[in-house]
C-alpha atoms as a PDB file:
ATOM      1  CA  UNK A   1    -171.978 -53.092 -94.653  1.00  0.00           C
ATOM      2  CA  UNK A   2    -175.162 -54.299 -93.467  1.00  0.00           C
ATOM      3  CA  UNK A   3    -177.212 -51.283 -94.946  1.00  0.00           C
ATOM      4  CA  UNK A   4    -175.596 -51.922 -98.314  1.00  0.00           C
ATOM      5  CA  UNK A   5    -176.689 -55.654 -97.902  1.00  0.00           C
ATOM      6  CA  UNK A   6    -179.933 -55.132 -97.001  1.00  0.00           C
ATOM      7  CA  UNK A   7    -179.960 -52.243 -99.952  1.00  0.00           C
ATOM      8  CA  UNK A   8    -179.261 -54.932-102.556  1.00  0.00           C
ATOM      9  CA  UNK A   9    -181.951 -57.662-101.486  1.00  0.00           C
ATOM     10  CA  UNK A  10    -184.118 -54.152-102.059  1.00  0.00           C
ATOM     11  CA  UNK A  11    -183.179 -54.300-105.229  1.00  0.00           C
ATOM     12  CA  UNK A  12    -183.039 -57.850-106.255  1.00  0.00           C
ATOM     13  CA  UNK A  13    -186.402 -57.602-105.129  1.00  0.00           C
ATOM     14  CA  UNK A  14    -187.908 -54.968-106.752  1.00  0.00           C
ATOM     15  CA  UNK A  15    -186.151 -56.082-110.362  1.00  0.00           C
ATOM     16  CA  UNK A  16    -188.236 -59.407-109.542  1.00  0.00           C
ATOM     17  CA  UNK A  17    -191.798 -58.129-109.470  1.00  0.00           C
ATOM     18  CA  UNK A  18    -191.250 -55.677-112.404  1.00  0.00           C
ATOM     19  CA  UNK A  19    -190.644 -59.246-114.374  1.00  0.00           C
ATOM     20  CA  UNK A  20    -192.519 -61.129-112.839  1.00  0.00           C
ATOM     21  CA  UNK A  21    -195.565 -58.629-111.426  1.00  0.00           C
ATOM     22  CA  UNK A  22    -198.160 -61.701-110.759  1.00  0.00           C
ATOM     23  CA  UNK A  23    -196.189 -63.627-108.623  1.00  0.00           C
ATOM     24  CA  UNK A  24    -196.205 -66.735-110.295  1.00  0.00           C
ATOM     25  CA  UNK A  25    -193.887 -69.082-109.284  1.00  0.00           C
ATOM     26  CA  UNK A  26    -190.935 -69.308-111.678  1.00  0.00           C
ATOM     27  CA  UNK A  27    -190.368 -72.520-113.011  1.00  0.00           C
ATOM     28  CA  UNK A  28    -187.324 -74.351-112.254  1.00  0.00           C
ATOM     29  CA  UNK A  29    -185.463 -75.543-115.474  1.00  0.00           C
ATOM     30  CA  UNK A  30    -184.871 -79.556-116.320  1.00  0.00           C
ATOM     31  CA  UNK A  31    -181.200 -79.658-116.623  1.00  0.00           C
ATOM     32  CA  UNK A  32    -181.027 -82.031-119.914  1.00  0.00           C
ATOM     33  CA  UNK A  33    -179.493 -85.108-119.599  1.00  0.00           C
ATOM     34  CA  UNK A  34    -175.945 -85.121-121.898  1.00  0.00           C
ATOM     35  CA  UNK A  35    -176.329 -87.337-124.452  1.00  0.00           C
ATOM     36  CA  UNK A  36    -174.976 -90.778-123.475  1.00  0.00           C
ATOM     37  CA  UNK A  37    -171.823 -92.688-125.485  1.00  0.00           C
ATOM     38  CA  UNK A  38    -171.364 -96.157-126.595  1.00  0.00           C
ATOM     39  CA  UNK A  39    -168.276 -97.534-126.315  1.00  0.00           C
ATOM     40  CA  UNK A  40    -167.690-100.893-127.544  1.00  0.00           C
ATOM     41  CA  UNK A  41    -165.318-103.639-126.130  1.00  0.00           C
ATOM     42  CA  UNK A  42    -161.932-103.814-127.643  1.00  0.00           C
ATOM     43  CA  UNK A  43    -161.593-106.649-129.748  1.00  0.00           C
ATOM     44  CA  UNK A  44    -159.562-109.374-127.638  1.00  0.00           C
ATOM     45  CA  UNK A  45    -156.211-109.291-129.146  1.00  0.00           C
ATOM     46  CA  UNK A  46    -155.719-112.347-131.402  1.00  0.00           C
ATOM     47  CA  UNK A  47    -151.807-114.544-130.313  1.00  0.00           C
ATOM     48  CA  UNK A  48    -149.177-114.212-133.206  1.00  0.00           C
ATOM     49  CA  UNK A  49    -148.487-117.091-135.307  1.00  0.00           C
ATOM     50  CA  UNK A  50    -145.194-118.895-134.234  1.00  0.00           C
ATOM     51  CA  UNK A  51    -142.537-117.286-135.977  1.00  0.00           C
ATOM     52  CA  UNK A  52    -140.111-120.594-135.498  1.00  0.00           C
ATOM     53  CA  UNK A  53    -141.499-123.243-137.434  1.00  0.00           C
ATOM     54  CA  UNK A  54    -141.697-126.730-137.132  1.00  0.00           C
ATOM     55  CA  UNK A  55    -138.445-128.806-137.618  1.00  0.00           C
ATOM     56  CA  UNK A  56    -138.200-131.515-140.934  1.00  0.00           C
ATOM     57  CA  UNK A  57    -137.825-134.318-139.395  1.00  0.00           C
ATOM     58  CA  UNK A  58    -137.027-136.846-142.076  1.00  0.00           C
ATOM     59  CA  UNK A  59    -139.541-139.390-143.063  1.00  0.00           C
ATOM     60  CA  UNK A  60    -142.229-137.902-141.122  1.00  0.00           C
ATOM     61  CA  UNK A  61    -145.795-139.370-141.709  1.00  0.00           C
ATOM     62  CA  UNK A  62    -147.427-137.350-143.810  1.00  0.00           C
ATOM     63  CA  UNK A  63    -150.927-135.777-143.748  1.00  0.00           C
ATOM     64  CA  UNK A  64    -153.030-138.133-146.334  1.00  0.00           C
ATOM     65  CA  UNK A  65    -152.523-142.349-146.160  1.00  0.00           C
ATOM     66  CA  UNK A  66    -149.482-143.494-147.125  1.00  0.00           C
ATOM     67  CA  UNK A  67    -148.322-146.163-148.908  1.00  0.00           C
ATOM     68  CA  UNK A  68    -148.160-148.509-146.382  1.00  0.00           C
ATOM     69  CA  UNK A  69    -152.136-148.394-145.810  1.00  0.00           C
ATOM     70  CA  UNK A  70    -151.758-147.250-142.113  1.00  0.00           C
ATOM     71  CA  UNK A  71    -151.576-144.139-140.188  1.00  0.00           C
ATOM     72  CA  UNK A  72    -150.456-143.582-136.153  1.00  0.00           C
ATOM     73  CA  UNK A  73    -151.376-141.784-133.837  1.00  0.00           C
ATOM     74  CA  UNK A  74    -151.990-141.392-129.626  1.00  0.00           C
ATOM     75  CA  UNK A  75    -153.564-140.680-127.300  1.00  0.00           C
ATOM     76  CA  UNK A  76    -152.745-138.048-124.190  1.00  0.00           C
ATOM     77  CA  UNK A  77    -150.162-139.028-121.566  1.00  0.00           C
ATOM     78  CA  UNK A  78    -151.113-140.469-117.946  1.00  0.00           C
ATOM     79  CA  UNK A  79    -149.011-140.466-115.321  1.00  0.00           C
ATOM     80  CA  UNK A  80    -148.661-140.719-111.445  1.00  0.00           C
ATOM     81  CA  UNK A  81    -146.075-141.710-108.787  1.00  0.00           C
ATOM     82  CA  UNK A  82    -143.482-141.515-111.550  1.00  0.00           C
ATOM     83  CA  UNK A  83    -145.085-144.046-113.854  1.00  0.00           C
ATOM     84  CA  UNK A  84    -145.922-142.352-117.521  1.00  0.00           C
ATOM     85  CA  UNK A  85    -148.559-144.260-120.114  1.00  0.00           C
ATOM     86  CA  UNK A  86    -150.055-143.593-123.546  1.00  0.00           C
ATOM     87  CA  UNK A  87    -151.909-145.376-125.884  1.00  0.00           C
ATOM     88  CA  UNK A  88    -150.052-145.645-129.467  1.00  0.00           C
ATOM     89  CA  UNK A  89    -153.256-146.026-132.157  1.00  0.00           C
ATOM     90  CA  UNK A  90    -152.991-147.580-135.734  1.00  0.00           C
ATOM     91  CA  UNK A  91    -155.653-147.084-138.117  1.00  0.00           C
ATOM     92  CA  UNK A  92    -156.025-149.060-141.298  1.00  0.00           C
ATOM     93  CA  UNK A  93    -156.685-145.931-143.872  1.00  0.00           C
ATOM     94  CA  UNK A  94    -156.170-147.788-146.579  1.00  0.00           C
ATOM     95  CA  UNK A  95    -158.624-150.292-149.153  1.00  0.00           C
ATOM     96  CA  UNK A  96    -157.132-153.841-148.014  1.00  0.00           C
ATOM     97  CA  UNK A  97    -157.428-155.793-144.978  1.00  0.00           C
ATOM     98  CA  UNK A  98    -154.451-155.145-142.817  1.00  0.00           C
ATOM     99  CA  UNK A  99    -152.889-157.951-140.301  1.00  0.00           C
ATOM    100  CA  UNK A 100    -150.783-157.282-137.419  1.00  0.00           C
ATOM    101  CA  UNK A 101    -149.854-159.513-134.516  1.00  0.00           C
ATOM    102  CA  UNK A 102    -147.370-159.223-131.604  1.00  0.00           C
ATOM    103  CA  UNK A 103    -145.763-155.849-129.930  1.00  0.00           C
ATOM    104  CA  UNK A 104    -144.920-152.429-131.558  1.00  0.00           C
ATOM    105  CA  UNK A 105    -141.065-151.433-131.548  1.00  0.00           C
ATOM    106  CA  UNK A 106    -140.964-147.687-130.276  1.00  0.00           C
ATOM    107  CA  UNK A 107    -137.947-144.936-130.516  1.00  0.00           C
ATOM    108  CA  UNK A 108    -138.055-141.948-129.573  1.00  0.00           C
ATOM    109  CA  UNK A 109    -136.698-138.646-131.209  1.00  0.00           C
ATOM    110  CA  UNK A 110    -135.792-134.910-129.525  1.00  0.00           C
ATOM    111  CA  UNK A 111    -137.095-132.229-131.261  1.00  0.00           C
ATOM    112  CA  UNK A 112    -134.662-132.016-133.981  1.00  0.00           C
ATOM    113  CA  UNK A 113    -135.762-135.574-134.907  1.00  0.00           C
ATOM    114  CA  UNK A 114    -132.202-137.285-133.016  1.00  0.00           C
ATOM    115  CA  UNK A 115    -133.413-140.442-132.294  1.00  0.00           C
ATOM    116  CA  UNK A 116    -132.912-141.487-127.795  1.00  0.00           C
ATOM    117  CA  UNK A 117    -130.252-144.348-128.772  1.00  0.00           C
ATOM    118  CA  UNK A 118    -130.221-145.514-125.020  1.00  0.00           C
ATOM    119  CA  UNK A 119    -134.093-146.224-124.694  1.00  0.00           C
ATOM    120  CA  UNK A 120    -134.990-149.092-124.895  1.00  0.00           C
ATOM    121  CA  UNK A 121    -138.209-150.580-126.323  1.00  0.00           C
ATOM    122  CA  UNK A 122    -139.227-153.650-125.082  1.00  0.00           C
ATOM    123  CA  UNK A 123    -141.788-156.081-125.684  1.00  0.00           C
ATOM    124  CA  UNK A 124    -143.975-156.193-122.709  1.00  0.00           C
ATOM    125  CA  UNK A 125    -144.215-154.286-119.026  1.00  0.00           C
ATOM    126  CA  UNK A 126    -141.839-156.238-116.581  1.00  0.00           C
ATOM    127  CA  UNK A 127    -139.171-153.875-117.302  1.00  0.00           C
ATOM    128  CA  UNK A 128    -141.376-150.786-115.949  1.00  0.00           C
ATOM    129  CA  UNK A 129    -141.959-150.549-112.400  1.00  0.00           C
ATOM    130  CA  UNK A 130    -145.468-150.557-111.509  1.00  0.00           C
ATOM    131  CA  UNK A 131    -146.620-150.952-115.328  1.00  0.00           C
ATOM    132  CA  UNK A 132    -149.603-153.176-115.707  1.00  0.00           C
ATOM    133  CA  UNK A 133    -149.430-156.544-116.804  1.00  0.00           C
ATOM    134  CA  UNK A 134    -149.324-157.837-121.138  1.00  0.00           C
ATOM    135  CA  UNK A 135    -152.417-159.545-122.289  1.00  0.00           C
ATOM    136  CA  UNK A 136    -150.487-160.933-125.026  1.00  0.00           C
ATOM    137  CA  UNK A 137    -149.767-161.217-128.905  1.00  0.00           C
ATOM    138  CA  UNK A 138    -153.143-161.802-130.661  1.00  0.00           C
ATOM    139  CA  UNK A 139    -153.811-162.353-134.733  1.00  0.00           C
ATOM    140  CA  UNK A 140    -155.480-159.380-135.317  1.00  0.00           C
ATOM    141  CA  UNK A 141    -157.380-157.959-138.888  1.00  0.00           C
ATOM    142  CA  UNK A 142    -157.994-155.056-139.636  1.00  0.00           C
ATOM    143  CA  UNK A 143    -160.531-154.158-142.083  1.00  0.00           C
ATOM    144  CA  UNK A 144    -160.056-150.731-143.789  1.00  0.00           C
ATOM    145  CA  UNK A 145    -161.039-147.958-141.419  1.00  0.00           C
ATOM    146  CA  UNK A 146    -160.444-150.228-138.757  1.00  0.00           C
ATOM    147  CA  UNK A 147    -158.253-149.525-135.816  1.00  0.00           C
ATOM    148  CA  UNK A 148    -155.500-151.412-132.953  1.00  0.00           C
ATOM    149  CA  UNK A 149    -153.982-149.770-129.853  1.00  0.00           C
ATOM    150  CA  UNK A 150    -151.690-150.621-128.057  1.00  0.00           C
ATOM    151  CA  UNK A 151    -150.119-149.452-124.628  1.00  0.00           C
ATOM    152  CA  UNK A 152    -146.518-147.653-124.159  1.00  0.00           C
ATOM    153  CA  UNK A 153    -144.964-147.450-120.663  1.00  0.00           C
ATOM    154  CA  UNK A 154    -142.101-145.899-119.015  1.00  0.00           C
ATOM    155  CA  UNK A 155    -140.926-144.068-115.981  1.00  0.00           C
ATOM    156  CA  UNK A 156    -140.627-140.296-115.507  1.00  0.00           C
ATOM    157  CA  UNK A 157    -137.177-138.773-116.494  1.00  0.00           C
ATOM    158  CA  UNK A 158    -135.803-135.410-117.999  1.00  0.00           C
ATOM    159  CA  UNK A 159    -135.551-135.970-121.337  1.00  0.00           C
ATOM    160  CA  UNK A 160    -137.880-134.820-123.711  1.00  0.00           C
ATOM    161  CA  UNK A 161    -139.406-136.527-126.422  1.00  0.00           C
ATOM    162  CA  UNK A 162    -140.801-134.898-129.219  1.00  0.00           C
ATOM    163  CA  UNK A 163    -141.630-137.205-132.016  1.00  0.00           C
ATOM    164  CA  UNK A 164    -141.872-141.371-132.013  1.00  0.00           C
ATOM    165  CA  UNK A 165    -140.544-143.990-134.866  1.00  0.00           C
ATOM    166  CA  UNK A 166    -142.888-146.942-134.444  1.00  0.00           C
ATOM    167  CA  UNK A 167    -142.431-150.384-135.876  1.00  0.00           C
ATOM    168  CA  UNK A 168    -145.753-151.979-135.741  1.00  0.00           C
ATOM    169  CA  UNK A 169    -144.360-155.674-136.067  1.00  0.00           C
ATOM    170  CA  UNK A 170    -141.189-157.044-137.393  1.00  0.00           C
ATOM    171  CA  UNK A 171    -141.030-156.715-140.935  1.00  0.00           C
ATOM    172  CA  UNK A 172    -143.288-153.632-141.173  1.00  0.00           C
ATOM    173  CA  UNK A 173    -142.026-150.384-142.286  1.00  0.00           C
ATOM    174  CA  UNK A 174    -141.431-147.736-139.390  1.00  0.00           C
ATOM    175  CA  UNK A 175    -143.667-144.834-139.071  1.00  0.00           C
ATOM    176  CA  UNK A 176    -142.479-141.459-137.695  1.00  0.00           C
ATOM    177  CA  UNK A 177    -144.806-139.162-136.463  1.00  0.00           C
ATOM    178  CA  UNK A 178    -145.338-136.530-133.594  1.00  0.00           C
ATOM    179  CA  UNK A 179    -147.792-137.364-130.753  1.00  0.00           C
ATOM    180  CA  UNK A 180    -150.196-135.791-128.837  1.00  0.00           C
ATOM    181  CA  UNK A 181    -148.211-134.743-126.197  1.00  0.00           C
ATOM    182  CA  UNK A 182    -144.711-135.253-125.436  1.00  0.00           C
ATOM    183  CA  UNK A 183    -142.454-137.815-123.514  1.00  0.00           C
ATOM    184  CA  UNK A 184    -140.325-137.617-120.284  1.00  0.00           C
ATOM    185  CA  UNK A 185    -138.360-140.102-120.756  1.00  0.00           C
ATOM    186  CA  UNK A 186    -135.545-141.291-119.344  1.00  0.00           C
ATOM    187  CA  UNK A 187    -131.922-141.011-121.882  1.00  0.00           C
ATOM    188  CA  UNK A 188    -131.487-144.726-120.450  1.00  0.00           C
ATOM    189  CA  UNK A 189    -134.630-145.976-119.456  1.00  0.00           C
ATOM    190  CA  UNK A 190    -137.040-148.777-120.917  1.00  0.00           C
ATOM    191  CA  UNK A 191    -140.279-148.345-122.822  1.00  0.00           C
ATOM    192  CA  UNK A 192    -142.631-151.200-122.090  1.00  0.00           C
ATOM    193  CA  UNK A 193    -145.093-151.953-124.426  1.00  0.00           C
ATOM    194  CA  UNK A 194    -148.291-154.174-125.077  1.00  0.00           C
ATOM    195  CA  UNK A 195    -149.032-156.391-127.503  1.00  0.00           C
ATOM    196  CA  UNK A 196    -152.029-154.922-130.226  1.00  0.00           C
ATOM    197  CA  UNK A 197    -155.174-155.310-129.381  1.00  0.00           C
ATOM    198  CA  UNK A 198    -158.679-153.845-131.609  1.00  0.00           C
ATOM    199  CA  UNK A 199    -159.695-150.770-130.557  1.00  0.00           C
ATOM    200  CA  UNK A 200    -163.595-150.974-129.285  1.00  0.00           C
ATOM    201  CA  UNK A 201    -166.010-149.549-131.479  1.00  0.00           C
END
């Protein structure tokens, strides 16, 4: 076994100077590089539109100025140690001066636009633990594109509220409208509220 071993590198030899009779060193192929790929990024998947809409809640404010010259909104709910504010906003959209005095009347309405009939809107904060205290009813006017705010109280509870029915002052028509964020209210708990006062420019 050895002989024959030795009897091929005789051979392997020998076919090696016939090609090669010089002895120059044979050059060692580049392996070439395989071409390289591109991949791009997926394209992040874009969410589904909600496939339940909305509810109609009747008389909901609607998207332009109404009639009545004013539109509502808030702002975003605060809360800690069980005591829950927001800010309820009116803004005079429409071409007349617009006067308001005295406290906002607030309901508030599930999500199928069933109206809490056990909370109770009040006009000031003593009824809300912790709440802080009511400057006070002011004459106010509002010049068009001007704005009031005032502040809505309450304590924590498991209810949830989905849409408000605001009464700026007695004698005003109500405005229904969905706020920022929704309420935890209490089915038989009191909603504490401050009198208007101009919003700061």
């Amino acid at each position: 076994m050895l002989a024959l071993a030795v009897s091929g590198c005789g051979i392997s030899a020998e076919l090696d100077r016939e090609r090669n009779p010089e002895r120059r060193p044979t050059p060692t192929p580049t392996p070439t590089p395989a071409p390289s790929r591109t991949y791009d990024a997926p394209a992040p998947a874009v969410p589904a539109a909600s496939a339940t809409p909305s509810p109609s809640v009747p008389g909901l404010q609607a998207d332009d100025c109404p009639a009545s010259g004013v539109r509502m909104t808030t702002g975003r709910v605060d809360g800690a140690m069980g005591l829950r504010s927001m800010i309820l906003i009116l803004m005079n959209c429409g071409t007349r001066p617009y006067r308001l005095e005295g406290h906002p009347a607030v309901g508030v309405l599930d999500g199928t636009g069933r109206l809490f009939p056990d909370v109770r809107s009040a006009e000031g904060t003593d009824g809300v633990p912790m709440a802080p205290a009511d400057p006070g009813p002011a004459p106010l006017t509002l010049a068009p594109g001007g704005s009031a705010w005032a502040g809505l109280y309450w304590r924590m509870g498991n209810k949830r509220g989905e849409y408000l029915r605001v009464t700026p002052e007695k004698g005003r028509d109500a405005v229904t409208f969905r706020p920022l964020e929704y309420l935890d209210v209490d089915e038989h708990g009191t909603l504490g509220t401050t009198a208007w006062q101009p919003a700061e420019r």
